[in-house]
N, C-alpha and C. Protein backbone atom coordinates (compact mmCIF):
# COMPACT_ATOMS: atom_id res chain seq x y z
N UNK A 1 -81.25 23.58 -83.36
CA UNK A 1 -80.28 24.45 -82.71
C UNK A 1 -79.14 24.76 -83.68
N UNK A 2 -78.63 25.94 -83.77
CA UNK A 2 -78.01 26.43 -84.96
C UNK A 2 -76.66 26.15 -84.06
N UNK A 3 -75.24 26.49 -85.04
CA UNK A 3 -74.04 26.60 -84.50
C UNK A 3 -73.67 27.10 -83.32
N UNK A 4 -74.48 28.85 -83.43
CA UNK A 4 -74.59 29.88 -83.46
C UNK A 4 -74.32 29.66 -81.23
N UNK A 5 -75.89 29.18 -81.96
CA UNK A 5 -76.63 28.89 -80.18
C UNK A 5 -75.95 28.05 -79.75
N UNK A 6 -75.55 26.55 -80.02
CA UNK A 6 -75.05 25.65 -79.58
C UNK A 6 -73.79 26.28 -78.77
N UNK A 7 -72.82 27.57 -79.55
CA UNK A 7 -72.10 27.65 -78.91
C UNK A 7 -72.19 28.85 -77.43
N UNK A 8 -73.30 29.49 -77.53
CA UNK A 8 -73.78 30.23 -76.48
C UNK A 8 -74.08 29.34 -75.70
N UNK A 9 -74.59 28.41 -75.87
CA UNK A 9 -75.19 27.35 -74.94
C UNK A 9 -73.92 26.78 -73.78
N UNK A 10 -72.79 26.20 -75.02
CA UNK A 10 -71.96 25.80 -74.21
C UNK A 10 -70.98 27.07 -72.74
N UNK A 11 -70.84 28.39 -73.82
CA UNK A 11 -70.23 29.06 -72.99
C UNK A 11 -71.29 29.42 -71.78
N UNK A 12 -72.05 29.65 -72.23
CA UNK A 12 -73.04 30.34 -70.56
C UNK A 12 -72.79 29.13 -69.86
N UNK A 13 -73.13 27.91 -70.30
CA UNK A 13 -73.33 26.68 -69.32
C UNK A 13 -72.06 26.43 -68.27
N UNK A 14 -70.56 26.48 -69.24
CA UNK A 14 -69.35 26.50 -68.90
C UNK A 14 -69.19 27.44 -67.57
N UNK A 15 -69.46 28.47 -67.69
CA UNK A 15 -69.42 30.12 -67.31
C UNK A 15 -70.21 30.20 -66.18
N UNK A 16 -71.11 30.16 -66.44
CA UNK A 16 -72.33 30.59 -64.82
C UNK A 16 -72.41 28.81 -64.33
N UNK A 17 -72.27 28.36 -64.98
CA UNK A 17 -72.43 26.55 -63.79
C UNK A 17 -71.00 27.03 -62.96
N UNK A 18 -69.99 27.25 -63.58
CA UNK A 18 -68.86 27.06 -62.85
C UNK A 18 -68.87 27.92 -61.38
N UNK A 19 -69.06 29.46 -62.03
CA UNK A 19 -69.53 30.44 -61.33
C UNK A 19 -70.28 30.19 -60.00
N UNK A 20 -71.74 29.79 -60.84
CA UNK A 20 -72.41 29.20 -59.40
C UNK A 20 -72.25 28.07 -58.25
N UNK A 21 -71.71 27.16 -59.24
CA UNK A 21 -71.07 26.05 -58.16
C UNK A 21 -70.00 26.30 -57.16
N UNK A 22 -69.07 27.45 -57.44
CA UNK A 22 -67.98 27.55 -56.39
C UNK A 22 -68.27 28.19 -55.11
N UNK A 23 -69.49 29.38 -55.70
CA UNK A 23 -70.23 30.40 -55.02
C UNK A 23 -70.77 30.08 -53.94
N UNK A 24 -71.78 28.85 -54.35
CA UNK A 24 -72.89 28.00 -53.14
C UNK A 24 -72.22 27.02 -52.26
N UNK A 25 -71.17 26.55 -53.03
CA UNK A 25 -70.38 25.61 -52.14
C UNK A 25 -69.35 26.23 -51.06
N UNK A 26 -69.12 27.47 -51.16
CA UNK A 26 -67.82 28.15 -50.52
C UNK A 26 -68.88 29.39 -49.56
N UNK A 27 -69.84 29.67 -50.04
CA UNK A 27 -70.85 30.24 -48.77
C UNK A 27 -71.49 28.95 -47.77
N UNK A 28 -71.63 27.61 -48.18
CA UNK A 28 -72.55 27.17 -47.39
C UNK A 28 -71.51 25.77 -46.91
N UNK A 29 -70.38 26.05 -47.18
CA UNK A 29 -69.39 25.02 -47.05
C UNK A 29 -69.09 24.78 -45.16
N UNK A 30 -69.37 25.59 -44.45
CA UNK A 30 -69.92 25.50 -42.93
C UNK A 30 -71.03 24.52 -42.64
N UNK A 31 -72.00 24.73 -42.97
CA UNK A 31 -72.98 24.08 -42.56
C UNK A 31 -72.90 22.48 -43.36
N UNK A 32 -72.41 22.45 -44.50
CA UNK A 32 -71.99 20.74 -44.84
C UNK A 32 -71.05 20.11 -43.97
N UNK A 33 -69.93 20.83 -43.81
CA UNK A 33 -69.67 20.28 -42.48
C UNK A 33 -69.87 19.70 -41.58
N UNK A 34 -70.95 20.51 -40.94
CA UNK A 34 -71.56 20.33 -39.39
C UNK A 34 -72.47 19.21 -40.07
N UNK A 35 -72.95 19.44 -40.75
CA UNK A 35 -74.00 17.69 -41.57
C UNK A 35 -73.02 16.82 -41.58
N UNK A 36 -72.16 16.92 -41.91
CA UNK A 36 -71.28 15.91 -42.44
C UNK A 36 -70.59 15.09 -41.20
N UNK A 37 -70.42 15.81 -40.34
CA UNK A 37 -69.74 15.39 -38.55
C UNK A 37 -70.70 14.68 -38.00
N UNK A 38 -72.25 15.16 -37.75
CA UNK A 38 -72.83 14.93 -37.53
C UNK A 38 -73.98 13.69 -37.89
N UNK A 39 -73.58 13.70 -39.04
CA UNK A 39 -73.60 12.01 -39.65
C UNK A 39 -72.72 11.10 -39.75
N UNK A 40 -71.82 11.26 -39.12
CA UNK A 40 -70.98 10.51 -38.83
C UNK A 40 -70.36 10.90 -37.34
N UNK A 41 -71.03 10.76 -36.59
CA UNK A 41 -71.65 11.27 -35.04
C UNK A 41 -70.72 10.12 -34.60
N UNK A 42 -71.18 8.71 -34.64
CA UNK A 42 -70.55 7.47 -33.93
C UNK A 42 -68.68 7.76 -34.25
N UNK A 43 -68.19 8.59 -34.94
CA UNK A 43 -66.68 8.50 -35.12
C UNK A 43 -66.39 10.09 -34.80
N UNK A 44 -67.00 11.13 -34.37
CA UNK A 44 -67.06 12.21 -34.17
C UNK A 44 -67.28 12.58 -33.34
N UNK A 45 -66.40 13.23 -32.24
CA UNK A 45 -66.37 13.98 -30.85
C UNK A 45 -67.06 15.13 -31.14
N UNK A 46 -68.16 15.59 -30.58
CA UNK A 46 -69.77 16.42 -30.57
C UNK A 46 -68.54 17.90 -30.45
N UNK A 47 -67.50 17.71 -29.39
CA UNK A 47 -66.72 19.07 -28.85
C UNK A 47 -66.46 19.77 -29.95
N UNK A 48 -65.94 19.14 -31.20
CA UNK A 48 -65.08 19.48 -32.02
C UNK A 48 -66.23 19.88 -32.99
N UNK A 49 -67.57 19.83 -33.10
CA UNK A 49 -68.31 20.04 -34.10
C UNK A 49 -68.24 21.19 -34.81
N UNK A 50 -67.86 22.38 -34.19
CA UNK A 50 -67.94 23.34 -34.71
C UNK A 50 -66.55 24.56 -35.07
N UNK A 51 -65.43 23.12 -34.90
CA UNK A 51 -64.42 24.22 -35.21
C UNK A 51 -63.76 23.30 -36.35
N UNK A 52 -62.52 24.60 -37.30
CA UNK A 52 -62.73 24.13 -38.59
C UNK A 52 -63.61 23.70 -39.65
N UNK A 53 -64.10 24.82 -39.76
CA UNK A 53 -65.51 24.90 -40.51
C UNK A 53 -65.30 24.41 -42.25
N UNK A 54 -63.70 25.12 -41.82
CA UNK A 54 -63.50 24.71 -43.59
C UNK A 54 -62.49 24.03 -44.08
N UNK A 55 -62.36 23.05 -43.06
CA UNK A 55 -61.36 21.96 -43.77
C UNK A 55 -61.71 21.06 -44.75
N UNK A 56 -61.11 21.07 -45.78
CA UNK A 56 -61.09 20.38 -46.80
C UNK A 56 -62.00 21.06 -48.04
N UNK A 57 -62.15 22.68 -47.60
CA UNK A 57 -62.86 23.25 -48.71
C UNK A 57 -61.74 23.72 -49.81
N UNK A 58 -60.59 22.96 -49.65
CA UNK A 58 -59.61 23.44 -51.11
C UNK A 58 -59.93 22.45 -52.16
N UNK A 59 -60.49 21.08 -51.73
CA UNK A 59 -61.24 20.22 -52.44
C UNK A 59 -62.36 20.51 -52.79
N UNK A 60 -63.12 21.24 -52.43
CA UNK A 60 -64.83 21.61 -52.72
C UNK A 60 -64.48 22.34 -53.97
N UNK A 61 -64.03 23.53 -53.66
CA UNK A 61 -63.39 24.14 -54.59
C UNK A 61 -63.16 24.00 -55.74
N UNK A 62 -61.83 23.05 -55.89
CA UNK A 62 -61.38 22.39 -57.12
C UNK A 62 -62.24 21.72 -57.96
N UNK A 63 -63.02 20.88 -57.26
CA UNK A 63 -64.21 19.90 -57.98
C UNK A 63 -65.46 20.87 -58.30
N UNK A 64 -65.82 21.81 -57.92
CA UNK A 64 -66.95 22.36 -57.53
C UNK A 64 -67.36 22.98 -59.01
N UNK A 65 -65.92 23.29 -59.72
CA UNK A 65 -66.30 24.86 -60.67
C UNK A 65 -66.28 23.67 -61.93
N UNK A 66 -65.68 22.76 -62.16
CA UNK A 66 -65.60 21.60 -63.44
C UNK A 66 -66.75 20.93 -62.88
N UNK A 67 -67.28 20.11 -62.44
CA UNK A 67 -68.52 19.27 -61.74
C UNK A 67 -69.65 20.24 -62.42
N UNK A 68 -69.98 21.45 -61.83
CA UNK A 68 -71.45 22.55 -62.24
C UNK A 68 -71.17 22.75 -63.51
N UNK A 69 -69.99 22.90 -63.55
CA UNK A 69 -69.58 23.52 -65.36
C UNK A 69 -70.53 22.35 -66.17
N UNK A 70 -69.85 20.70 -66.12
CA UNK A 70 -70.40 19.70 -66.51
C UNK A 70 -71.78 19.52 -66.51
N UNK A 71 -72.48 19.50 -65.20
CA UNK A 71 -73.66 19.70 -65.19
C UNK A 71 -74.61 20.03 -66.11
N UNK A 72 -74.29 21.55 -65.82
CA UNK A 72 -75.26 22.55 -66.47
C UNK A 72 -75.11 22.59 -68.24
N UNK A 73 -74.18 22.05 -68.51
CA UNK A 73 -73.68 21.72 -70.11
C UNK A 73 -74.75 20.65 -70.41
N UNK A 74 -74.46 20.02 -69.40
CA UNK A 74 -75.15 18.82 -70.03
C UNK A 74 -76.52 18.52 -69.98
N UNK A 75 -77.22 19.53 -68.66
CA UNK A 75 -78.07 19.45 -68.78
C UNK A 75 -79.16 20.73 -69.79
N UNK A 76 -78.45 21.56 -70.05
CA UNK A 76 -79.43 22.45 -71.14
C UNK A 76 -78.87 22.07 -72.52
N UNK A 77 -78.00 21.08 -72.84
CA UNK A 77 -77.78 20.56 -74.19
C UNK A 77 -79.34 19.72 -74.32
N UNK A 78 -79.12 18.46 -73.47
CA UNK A 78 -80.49 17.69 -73.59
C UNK A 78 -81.81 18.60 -73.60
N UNK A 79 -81.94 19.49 -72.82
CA UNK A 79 -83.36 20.48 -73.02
C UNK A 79 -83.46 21.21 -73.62
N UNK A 80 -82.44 21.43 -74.62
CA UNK A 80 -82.63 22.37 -75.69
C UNK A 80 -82.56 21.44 -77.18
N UNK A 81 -81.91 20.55 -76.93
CA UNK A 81 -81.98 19.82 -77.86
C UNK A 81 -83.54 18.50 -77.95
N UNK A 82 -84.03 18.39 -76.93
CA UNK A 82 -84.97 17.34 -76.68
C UNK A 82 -86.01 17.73 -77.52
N UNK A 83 -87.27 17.19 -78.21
CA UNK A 83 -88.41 17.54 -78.81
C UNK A 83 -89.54 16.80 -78.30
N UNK A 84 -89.81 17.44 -76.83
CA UNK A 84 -90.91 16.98 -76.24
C UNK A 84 -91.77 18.10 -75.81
N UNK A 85 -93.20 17.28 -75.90
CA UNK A 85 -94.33 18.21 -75.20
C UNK A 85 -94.24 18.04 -73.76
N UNK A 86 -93.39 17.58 -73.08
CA UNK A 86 -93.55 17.36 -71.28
C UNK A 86 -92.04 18.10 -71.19
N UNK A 87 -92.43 19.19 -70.73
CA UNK A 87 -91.28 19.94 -69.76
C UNK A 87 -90.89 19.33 -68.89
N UNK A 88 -91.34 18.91 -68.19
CA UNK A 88 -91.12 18.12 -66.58
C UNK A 88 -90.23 16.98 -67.32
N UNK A 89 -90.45 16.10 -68.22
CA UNK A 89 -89.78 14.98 -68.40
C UNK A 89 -88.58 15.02 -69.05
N UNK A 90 -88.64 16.03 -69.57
CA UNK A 90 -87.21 16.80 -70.21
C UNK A 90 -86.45 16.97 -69.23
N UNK A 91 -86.93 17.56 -68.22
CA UNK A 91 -86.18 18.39 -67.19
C UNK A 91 -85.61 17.09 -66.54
N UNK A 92 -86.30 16.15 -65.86
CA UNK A 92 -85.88 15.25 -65.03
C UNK A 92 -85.17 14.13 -65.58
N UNK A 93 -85.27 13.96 -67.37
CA UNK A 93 -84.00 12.93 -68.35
C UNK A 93 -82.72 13.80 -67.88
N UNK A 94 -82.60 15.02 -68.31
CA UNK A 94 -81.78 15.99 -68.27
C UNK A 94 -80.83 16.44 -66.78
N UNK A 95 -81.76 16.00 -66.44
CA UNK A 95 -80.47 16.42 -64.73
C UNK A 95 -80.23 15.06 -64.57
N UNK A 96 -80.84 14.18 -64.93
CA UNK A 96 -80.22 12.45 -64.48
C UNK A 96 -78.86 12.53 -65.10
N UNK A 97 -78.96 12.72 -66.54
CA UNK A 97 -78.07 12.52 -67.25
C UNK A 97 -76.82 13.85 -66.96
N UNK A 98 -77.07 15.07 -66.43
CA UNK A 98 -75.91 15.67 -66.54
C UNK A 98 -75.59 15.52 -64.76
N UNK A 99 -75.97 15.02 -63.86
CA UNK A 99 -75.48 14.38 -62.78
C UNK A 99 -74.72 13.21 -62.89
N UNK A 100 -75.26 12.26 -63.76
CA UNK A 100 -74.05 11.15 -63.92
C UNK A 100 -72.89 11.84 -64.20
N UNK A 101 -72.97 12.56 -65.49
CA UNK A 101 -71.67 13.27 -65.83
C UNK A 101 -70.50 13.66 -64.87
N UNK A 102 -71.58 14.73 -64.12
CA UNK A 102 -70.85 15.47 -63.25
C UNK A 102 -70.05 14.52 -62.38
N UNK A 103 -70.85 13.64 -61.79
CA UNK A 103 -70.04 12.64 -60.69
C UNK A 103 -68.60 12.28 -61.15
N UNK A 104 -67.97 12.00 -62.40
CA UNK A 104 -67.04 12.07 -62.45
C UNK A 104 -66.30 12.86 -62.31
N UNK A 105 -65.92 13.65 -61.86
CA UNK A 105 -65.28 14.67 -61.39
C UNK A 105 -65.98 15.47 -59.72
N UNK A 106 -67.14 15.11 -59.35
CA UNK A 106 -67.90 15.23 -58.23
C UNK A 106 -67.45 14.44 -57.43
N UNK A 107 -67.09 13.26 -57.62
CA UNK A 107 -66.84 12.00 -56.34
C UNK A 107 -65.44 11.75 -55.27
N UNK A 108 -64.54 12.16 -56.26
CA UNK A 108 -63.69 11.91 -55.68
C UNK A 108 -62.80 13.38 -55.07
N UNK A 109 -63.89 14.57 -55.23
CA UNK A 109 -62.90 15.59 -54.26
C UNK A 109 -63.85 15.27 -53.41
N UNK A 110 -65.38 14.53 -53.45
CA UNK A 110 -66.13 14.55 -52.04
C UNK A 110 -65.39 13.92 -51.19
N UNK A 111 -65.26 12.72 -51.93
CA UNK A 111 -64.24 11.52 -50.61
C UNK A 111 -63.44 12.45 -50.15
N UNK A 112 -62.27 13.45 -50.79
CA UNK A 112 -61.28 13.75 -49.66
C UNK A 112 -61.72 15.13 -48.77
N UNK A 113 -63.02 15.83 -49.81
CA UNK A 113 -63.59 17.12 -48.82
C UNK A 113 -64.19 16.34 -47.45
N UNK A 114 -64.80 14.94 -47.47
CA UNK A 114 -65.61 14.44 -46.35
C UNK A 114 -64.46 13.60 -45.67
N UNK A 115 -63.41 13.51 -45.98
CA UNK A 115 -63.03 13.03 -45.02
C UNK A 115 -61.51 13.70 -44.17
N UNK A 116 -61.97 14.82 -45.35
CA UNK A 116 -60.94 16.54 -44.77
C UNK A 116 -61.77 16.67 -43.25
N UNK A 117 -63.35 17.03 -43.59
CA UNK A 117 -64.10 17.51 -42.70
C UNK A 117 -63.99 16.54 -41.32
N UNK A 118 -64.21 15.50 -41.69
CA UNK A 118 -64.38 14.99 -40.33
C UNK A 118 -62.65 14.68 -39.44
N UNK A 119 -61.69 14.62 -40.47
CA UNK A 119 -59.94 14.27 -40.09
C UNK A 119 -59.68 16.10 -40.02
N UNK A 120 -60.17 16.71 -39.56
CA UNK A 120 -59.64 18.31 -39.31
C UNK A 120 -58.45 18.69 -39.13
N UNK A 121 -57.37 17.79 -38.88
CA UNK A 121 -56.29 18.30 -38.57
C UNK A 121 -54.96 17.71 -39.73
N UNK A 122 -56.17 16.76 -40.91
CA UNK A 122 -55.20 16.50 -41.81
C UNK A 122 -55.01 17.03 -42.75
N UNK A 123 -53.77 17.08 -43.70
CA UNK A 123 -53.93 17.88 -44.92
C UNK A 123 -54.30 17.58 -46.13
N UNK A 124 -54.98 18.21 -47.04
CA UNK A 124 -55.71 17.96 -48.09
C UNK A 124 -54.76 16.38 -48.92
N UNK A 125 -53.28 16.97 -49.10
CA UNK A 125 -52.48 16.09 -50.09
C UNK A 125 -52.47 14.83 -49.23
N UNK A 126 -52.19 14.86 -47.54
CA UNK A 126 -52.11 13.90 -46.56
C UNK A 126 -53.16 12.81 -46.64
N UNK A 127 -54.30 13.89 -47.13
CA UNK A 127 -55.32 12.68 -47.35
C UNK A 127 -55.15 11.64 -48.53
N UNK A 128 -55.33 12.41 -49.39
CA UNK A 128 -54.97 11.95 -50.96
C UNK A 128 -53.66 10.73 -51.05
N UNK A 129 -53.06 11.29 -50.51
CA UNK A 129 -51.34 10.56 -50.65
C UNK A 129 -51.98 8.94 -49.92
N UNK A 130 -52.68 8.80 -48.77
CA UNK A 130 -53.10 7.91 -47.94
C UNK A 130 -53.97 7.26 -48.75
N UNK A 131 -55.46 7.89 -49.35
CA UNK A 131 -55.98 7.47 -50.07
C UNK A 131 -55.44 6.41 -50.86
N UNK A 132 -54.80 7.02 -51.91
CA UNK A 132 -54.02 6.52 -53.33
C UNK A 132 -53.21 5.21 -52.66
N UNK A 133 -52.75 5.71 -51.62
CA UNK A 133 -51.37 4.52 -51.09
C UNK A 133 -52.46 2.81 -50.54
N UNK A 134 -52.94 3.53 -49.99
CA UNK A 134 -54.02 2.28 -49.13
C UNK A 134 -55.52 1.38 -49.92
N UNK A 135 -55.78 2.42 -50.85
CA UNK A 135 -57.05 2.10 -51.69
C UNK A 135 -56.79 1.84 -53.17
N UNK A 136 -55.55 2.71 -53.76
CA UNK A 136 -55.61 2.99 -55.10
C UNK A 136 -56.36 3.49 -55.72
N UNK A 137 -56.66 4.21 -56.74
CA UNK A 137 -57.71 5.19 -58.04
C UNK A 137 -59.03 5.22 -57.48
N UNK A 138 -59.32 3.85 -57.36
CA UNK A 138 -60.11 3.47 -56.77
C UNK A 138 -61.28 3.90 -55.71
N UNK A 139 -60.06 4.09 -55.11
CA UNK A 139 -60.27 4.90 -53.25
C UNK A 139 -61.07 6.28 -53.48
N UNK A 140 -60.98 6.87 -54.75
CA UNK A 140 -61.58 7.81 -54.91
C UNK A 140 -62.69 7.97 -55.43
N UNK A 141 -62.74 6.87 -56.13
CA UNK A 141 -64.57 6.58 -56.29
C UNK A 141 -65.32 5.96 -55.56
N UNK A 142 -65.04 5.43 -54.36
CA UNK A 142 -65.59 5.07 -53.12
C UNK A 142 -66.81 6.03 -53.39
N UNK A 143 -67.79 4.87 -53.49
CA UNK A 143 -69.65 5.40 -52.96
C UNK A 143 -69.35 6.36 -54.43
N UNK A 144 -69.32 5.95 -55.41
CA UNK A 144 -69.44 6.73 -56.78
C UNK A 144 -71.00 6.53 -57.04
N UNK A 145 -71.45 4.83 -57.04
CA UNK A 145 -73.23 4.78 -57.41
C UNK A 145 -74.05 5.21 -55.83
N UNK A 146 -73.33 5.19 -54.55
CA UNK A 146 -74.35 5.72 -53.65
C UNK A 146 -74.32 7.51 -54.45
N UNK A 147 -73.60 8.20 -54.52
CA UNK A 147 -73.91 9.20 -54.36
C UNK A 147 -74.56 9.70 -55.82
N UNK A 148 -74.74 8.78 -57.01
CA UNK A 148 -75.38 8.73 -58.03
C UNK A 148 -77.06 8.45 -57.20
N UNK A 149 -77.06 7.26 -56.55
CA UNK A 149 -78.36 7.37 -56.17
C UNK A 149 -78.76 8.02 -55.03
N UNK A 150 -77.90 9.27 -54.37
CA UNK A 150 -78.60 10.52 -53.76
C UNK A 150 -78.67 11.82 -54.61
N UNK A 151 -77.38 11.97 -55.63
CA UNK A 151 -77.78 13.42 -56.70
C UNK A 151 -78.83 13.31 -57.79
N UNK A 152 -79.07 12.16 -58.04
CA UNK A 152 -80.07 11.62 -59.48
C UNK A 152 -81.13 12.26 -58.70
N UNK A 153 -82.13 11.34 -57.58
CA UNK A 153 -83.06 11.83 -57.26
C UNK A 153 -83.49 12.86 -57.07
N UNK A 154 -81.94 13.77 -56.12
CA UNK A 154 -82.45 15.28 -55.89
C UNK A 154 -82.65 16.03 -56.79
N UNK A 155 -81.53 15.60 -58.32
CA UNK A 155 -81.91 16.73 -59.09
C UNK A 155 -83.44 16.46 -59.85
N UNK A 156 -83.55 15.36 -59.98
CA UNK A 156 -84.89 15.18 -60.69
C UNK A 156 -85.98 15.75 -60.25
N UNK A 157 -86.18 15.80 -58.56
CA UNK A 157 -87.03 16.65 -58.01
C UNK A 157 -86.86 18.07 -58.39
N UNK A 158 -85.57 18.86 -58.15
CA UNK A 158 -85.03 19.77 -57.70
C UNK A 158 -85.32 20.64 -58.97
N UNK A 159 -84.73 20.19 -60.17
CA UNK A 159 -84.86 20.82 -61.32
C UNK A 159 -86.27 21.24 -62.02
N UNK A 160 -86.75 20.27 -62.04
CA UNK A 160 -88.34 20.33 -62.91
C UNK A 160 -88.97 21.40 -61.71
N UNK A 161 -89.38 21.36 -60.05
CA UNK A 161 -89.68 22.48 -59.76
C UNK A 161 -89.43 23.57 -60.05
N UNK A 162 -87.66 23.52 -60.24
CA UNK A 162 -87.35 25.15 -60.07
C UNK A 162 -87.88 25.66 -61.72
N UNK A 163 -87.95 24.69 -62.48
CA UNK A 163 -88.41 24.97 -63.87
C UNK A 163 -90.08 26.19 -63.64
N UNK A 164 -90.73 24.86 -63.44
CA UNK A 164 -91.87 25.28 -62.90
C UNK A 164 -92.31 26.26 -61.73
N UNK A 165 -91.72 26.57 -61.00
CA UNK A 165 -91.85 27.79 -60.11
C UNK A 165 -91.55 28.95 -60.97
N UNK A 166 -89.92 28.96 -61.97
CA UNK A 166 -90.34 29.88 -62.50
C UNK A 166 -91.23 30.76 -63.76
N UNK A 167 -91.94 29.09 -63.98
CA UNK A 167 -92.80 29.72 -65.13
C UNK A 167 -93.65 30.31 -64.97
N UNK A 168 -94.20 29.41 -63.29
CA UNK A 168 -95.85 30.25 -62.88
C UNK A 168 -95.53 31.62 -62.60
N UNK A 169 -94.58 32.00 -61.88
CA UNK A 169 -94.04 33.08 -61.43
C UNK A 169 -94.12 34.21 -62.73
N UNK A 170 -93.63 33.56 -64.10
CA UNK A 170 -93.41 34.36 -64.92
C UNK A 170 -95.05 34.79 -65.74
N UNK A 171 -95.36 33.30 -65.67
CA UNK A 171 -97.08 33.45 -66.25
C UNK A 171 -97.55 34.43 -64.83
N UNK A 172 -97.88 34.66 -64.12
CA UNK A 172 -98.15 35.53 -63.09
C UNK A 172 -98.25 36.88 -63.12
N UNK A 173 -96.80 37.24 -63.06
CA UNK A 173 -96.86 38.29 -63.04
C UNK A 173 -96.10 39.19 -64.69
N UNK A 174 -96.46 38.32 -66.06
CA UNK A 174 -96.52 38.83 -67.02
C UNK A 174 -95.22 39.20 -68.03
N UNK A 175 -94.14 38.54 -67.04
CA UNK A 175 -92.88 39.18 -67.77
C UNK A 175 -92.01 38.24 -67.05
N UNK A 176 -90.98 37.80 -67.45
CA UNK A 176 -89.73 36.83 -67.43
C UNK A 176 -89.17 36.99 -65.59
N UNK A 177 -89.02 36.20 -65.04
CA UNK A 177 -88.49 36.12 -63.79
C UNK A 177 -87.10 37.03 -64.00
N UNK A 178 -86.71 37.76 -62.68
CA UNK A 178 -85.52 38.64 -62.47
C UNK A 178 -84.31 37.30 -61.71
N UNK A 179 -83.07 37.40 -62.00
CA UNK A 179 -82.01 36.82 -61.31
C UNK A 179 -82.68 36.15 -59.85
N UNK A 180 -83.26 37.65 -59.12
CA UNK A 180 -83.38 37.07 -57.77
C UNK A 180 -84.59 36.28 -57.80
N UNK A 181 -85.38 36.39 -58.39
CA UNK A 181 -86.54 35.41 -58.79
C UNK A 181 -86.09 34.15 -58.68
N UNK A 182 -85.30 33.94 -59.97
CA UNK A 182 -84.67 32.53 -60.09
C UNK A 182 -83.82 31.66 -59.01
N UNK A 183 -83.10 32.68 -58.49
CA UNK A 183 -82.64 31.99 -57.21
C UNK A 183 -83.67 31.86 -56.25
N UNK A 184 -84.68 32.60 -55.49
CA UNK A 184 -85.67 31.82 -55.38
C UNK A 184 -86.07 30.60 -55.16
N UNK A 185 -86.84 31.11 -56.50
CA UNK A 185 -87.62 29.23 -56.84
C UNK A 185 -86.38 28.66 -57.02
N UNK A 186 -85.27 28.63 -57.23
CA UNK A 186 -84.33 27.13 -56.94
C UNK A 186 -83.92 27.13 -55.61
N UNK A 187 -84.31 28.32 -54.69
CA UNK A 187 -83.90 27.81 -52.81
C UNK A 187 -85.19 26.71 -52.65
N UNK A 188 -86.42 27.28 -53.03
CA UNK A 188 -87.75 26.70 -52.62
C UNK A 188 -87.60 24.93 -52.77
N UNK A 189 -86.71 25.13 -54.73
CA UNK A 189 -86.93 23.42 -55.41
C UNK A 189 -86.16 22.95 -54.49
N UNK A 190 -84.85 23.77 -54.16
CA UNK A 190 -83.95 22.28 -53.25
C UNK A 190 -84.31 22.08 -52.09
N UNK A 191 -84.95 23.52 -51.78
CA UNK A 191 -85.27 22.73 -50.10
C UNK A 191 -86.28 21.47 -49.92
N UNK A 192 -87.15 21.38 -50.99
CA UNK A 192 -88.20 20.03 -51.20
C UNK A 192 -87.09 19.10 -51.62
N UNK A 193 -86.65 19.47 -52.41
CA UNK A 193 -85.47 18.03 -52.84
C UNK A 193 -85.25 17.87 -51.80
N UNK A 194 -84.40 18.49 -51.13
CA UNK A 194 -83.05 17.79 -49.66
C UNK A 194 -83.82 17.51 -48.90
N UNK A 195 -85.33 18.04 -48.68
CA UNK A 195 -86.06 17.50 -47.54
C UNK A 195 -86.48 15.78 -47.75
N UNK A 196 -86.49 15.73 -49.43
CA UNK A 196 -87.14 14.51 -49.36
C UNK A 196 -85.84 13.13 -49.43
N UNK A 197 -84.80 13.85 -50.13
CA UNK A 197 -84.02 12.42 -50.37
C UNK A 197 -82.94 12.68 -49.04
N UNK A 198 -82.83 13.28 -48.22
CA UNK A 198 -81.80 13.28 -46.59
C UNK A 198 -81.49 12.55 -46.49
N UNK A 199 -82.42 11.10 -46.37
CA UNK A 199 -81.99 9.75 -45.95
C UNK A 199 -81.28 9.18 -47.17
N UNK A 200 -80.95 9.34 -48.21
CA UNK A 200 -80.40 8.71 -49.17
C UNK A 200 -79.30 9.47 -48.87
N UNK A 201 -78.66 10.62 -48.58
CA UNK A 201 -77.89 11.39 -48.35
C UNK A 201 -76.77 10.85 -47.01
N UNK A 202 -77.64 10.82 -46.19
CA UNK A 202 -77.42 9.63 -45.02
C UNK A 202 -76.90 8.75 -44.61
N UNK A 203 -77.32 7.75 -45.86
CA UNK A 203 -76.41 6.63 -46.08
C UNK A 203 -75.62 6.52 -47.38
N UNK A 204 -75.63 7.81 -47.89
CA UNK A 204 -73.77 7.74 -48.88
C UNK A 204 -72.89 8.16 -47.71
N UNK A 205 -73.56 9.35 -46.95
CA UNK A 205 -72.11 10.02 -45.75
C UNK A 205 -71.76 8.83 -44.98
């Protein structure tokens, strides 16, 4: 990998991870919610399920566009840099490793987005201030390795499909997948991911 690329690499990665992460999280930031209440059902009045859809999405937010940025850096450094004949194993070193990353900066706006969501009537800093006061630094990495061992798995699934969906797609029909292609095969990869690791999901919420 030349200078050249390395530094295309970094800016697209920087650029469209950030891009996309704020995008998916701030369209679908409703329905995590209602997951999120709803797994935590035993401390959650059913009435209230569906109002304030978006509390605590000023935290999603913030974490959302540095977290994907990280990610996606880290994970097409390793696959562009790797020298293997197994795509798949590239793919799935590669999202392990740029998910750890990410979690640092992933974990601790979850703690206060999940516990924005289910405390609806508190405020983002209200949380934080409580956090910090009652837990310390700390408090914010609460469930740092659970939620390492629910993003590791998903992306490992998640990634190498969407790899592979779009190659057949591209071997197929003869010419490079279009944007909407690609989004696509990555709705298809995550919906097998989230279908399979839920319960690991489950018990980080």
């Amino acid at each position: 990998m030349t200078d050249i690329d390395l530094l295309e690499t970094v800016q697209r990665s920087l650029i469209s991870g950030s891009l996309a992460g704020c995008t998916v999280d701030l369209l679908l930031y409703p329905i995590d919610t209602v997951k999120t209440r709803l797994q935590q059902k035993a401390n959650f009045h059913r009435r209230f399920l569906f109002s304030s859809l978006y509390s605590g999405v000023g935290s999603a937010i913030i974490g959302s566009g540095p977290s994907s940025a990280i990610f996606f850096l880290s994970y097409n450094l390793i696959k562009q840099t790797a020298n293997s004949s197994s795509s798949s194993q590239v793919s799935m070193i590669a999202a392990a490793f740029g998910e750890t990353c990410a979690c640092f900066v992933r974990v601790p706006t979850e703690v206060i987005k999940q516990r924005a969501q289910v405390n609806r009537n508190l405020r983002l800093s209200t949380i934080v201030r409580s956090c910090l006061r009652d837990e310390g630094l700390s408090g914010l990495y609460r469930g740092y390795f659970a939620t390492l061992a629910r993003e590791i798995p998903f992306s490992m699934i998640q990634y190498p499909l969407w790899e592979f969906f779009k190659e057949y797609q591209s071997i197929k029909q003869a010419y490079p997948v279009s944007p909407w292609q690609g989004a696509l095969c990555g709705s298809i990869a995550g919906g097998i991911a989230a279908s399979i690791t839920t319960p690991l999901d489950v018990a980080k919420t």
